[in-house]
C-alpha atoms as a PDB file:
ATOM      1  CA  UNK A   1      40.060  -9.708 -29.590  1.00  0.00           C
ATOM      2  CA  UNK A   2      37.795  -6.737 -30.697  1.00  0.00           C
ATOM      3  CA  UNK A   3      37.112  -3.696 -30.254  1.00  0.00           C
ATOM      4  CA  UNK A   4      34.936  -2.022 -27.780  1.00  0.00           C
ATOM      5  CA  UNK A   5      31.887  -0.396 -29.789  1.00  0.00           C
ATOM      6  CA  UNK A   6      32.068   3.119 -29.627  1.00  0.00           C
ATOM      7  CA  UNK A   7      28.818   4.757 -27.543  1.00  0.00           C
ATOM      8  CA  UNK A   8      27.264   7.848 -29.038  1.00  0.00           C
ATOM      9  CA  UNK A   9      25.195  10.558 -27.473  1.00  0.00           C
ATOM     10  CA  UNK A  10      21.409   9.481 -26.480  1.00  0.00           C
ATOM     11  CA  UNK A  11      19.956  12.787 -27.704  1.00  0.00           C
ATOM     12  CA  UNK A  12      18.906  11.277 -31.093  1.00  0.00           C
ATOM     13  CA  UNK A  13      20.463  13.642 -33.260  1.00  0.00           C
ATOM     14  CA  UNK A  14      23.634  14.138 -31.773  1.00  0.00           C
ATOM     15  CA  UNK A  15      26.696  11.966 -33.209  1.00  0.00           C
ATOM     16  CA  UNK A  16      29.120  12.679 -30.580  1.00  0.00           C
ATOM     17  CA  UNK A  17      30.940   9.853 -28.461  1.00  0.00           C
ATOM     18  CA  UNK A  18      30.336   9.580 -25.292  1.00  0.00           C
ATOM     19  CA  UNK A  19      32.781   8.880 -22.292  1.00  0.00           C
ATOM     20  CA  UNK A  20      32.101   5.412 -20.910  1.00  0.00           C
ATOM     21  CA  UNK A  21      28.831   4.919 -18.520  1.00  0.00           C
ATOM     22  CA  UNK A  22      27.578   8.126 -19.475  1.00  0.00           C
ATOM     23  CA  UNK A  23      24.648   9.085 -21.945  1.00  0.00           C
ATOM     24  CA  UNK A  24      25.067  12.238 -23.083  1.00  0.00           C
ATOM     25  CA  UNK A  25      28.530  14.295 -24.447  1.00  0.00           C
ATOM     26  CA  UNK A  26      27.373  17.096 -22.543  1.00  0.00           C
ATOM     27  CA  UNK A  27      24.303  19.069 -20.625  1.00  0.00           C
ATOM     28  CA  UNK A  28      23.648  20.693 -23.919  1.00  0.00           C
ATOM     29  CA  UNK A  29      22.292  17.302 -24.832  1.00  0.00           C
ATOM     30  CA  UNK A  30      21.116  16.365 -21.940  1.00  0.00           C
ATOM     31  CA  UNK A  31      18.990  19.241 -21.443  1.00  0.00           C
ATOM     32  CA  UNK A  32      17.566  19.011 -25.221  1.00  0.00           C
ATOM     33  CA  UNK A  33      14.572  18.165 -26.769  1.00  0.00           C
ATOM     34  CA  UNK A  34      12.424  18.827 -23.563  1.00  0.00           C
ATOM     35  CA  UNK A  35       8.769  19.288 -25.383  1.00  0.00           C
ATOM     36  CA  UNK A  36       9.894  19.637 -28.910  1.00  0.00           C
ATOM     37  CA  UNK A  37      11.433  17.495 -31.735  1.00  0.00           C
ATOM     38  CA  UNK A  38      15.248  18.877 -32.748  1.00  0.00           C
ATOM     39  CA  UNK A  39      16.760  17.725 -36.404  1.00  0.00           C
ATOM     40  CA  UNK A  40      19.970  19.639 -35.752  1.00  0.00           C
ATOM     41  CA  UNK A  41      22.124  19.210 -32.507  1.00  0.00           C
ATOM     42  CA  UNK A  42      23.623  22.697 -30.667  1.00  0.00           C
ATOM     43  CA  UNK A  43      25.806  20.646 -28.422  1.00  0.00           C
ATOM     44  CA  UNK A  44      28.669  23.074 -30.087  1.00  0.00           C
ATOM     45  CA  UNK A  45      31.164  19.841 -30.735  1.00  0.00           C
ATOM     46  CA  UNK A  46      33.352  19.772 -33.423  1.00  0.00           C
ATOM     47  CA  UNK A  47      33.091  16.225 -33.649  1.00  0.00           C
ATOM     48  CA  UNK A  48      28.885  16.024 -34.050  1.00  0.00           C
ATOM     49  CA  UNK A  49      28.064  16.013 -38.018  1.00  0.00           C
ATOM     50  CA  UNK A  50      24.718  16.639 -37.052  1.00  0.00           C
ATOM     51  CA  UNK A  51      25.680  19.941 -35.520  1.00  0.00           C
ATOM     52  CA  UNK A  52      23.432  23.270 -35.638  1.00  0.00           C
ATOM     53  CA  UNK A  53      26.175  24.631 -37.244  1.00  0.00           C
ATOM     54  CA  UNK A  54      27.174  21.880 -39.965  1.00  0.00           C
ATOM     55  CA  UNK A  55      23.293  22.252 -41.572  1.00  0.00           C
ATOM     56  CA  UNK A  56      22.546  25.862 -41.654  1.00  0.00           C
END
């Protein structure tokens, strides 16, 4: 038996998990990278290492 593969956020910098049959951890994501290209994530999770807050 193995283990169901873990889903991540679609928002390609993000590394958060995401709760099954969704695509993003949160509207944060969602609602980000409208028009522009992001290398940091500000979904505010303490689990993303990609977080805004992680790379300053």
């Amino acid at each position: 038996m193995t283990a169901p593969e873990q889903k991540t956020c679609a928002h390609e910098p993000c590394t958060c998990p995401v709760k099954e049959g969704e695509k993003y951890c949160g509207e944060t994501c969602r609602d980000a990278g409208k028009g522009e290209v992001e290398i940091a994530c500000e979904c505010g999770h303490a689990t993303c290492t990609t977080s805004i807050e992680e790379v300053a």
